[in-house]
N, C-alpha and C. Protein backbone atom coordinates (compact mmCIF):
# COMPACT_ATOMS: atom_id res chain seq x y z
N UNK A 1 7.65 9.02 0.40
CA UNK A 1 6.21 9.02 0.51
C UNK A 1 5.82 8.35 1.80
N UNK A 2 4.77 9.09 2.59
CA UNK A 2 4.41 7.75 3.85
C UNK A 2 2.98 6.90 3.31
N UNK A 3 3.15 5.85 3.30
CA UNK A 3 2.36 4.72 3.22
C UNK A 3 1.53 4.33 4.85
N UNK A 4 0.29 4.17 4.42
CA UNK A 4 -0.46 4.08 5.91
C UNK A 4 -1.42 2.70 5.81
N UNK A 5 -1.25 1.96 6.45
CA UNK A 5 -2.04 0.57 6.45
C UNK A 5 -3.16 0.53 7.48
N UNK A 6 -4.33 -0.01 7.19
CA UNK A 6 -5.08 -0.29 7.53
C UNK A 6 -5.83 -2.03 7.56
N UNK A 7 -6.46 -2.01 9.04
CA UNK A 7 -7.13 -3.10 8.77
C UNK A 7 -6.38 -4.47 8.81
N UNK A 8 -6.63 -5.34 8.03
CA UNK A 8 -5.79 -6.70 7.81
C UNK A 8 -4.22 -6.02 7.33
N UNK A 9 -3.92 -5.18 6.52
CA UNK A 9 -2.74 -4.74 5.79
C UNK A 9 -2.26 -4.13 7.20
N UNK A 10 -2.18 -3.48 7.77
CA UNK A 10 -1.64 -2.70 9.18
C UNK A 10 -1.74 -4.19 10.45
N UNK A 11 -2.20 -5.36 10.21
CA UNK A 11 -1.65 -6.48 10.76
C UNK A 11 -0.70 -7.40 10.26
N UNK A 12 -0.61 -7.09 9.08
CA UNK A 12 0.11 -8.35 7.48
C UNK A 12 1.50 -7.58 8.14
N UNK A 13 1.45 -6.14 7.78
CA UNK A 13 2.91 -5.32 7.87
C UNK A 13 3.25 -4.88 9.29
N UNK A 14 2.44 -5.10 10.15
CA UNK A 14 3.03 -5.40 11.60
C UNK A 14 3.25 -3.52 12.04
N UNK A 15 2.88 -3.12 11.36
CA UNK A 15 2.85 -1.42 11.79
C UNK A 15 1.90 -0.60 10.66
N UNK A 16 1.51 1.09 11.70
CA UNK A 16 0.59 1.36 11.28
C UNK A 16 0.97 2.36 9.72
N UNK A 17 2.42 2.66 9.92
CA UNK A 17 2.66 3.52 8.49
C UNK A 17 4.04 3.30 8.64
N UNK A 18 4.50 3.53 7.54
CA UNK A 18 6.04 4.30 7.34
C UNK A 18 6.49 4.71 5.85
N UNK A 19 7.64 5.21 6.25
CA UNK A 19 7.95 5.90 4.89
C UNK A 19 8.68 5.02 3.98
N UNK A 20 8.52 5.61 2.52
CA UNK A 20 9.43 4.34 1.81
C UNK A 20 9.73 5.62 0.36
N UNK A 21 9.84 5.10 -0.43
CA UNK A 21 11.05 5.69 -2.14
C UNK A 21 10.55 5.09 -3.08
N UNK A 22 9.39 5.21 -4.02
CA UNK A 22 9.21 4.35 -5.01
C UNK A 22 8.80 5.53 -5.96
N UNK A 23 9.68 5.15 -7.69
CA UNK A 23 8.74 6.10 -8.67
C UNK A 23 7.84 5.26 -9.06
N UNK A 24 6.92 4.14 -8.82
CA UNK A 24 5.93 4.05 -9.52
C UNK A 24 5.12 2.92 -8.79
N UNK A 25 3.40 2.78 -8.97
CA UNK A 25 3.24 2.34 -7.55
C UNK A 25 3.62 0.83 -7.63
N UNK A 26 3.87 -0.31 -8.72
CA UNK A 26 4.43 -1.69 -9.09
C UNK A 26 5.57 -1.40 -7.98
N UNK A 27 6.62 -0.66 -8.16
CA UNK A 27 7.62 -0.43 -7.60
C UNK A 27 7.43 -0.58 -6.03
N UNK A 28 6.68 0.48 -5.22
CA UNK A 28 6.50 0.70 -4.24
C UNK A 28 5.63 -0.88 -3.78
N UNK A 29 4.91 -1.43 -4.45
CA UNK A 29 4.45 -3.21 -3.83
C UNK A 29 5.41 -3.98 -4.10
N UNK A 30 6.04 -3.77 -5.19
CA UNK A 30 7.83 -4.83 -4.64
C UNK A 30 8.17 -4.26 -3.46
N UNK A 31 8.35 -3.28 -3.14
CA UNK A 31 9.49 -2.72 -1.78
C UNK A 31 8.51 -3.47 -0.57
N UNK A 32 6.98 -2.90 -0.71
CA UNK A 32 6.19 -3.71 0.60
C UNK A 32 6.45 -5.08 0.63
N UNK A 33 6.21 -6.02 -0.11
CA UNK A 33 5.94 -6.82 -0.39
C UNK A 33 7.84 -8.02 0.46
N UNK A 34 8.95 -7.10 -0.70
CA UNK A 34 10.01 -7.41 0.15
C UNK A 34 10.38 -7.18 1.59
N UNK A 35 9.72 -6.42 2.10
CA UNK A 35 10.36 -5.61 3.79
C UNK A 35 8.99 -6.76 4.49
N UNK A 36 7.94 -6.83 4.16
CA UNK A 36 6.73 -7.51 4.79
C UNK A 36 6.27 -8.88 4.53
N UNK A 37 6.94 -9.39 3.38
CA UNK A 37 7.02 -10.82 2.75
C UNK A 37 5.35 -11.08 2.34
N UNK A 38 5.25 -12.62 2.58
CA UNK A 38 4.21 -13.17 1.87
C UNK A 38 2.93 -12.88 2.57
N UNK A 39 2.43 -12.13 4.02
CA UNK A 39 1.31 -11.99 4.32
C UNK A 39 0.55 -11.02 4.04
N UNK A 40 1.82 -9.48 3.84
CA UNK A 40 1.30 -8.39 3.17
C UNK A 40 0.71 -8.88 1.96
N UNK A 41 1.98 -9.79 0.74
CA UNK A 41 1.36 -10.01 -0.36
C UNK A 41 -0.13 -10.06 -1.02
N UNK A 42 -0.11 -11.06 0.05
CA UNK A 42 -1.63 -11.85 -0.03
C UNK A 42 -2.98 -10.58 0.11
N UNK A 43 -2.68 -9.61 1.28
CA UNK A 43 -3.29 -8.04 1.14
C UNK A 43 -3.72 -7.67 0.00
N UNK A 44 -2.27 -7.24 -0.04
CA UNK A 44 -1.85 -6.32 -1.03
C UNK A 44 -2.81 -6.96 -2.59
N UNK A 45 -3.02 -8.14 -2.79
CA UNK A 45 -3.41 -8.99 -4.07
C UNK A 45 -5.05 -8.20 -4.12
N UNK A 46 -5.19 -8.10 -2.91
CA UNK A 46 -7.16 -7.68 -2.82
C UNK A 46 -7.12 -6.57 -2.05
N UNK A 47 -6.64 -5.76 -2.07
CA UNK A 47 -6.21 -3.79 -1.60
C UNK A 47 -6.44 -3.37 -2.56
N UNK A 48 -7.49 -2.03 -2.30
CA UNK A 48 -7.29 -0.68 -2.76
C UNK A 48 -6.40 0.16 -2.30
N UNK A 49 -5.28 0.68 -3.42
CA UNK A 49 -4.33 1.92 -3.19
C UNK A 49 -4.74 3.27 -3.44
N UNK A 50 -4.94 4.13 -2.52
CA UNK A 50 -5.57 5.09 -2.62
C UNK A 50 -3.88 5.83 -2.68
N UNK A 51 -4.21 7.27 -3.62
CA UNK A 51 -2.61 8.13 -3.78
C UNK A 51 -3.61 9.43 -3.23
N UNK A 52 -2.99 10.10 -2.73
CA UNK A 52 -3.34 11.17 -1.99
C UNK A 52 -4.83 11.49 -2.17
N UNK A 53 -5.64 10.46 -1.67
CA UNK A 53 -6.68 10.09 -1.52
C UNK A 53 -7.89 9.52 -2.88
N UNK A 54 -7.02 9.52 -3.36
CA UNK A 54 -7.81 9.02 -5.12
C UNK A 54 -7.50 7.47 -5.31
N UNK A 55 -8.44 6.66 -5.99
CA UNK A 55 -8.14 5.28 -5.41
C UNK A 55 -7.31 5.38 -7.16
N UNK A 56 -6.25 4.42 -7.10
CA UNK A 56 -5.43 4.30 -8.50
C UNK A 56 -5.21 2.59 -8.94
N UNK A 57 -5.29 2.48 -9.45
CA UNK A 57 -5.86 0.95 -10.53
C UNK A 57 -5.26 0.86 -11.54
N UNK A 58 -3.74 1.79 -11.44
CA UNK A 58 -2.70 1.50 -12.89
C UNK A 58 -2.12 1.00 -11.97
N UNK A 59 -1.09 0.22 -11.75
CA UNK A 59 0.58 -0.09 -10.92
C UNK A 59 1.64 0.15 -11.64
N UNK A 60 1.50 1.18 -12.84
CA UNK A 60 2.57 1.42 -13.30
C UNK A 60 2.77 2.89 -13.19
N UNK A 61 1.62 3.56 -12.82
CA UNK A 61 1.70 4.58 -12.25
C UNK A 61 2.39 5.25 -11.42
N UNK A 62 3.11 6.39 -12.25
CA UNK A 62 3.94 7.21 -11.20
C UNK A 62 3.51 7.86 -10.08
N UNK A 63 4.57 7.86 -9.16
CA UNK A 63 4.40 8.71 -7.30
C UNK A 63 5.40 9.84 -7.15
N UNK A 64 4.69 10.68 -7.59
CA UNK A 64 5.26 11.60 -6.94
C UNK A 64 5.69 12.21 -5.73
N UNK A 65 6.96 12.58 -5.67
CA UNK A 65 7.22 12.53 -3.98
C UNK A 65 6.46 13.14 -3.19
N UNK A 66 6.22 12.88 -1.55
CA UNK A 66 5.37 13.86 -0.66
C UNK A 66 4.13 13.18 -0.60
N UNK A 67 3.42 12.08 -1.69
CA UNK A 67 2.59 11.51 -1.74
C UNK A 67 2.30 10.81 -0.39
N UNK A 68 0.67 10.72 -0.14
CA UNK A 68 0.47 9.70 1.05
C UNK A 68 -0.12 8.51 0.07
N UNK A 69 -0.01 7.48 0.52
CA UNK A 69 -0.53 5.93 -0.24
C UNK A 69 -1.26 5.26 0.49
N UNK A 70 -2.85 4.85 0.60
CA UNK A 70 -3.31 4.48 1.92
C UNK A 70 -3.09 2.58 1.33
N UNK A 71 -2.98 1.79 2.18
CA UNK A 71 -3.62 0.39 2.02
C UNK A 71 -4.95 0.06 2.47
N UNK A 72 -5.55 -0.31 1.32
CA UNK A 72 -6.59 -0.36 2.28
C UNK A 72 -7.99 -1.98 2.02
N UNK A 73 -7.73 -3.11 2.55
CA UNK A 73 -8.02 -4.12 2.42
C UNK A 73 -9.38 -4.15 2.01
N UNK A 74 -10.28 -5.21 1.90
CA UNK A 74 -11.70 -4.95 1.71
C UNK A 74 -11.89 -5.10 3.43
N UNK A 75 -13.30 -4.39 3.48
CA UNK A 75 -13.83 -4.07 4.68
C UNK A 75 -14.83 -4.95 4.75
N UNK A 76 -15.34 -5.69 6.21
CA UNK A 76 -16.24 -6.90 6.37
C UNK A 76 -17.45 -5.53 7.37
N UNK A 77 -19.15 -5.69 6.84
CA UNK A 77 -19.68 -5.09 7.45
C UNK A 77 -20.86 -4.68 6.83
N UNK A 78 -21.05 -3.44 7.52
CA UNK A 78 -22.25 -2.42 6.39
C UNK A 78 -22.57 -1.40 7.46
């Protein structure tokens, strides 16, 4: 699946996407979480995961392969 970061999360993980292997999305924030350590974490704790553009709010939820996964932090503005 490619995973695409934005915002604070695309500074936490030090790049703007890459690909990764997870069946389910819990799964796929252990894998970030291990490759990017504790700054993604902290993201990742207050991120919306959008799955091929639908925002998803289970983490036990399966990914089907080919999937895009956006990160996407809260946004400061209006």
């Amino acid at each position: 699946m490619h995973v695409r970061y934005f915002a604070a999360a695309r500074a936490a993980a030090g790049t703007p996407a890459e690909e990764h292997r997870a069946g389910s999305v819990a799964e796929l924030v252990e894998q970030l979480v291990a490759r990017h350590g504790e700054p993604l974490a902290r993201v990742l704790s207050r991120s919306s995961l959008l799955v091929d553009g639908l925002t998803c709010h289970d983490r036990s939820a399966p990914l089907p392969a080919g999937v895009t996964v956006d990160v996407l932090p809260p946004f400061a503005g209006g």
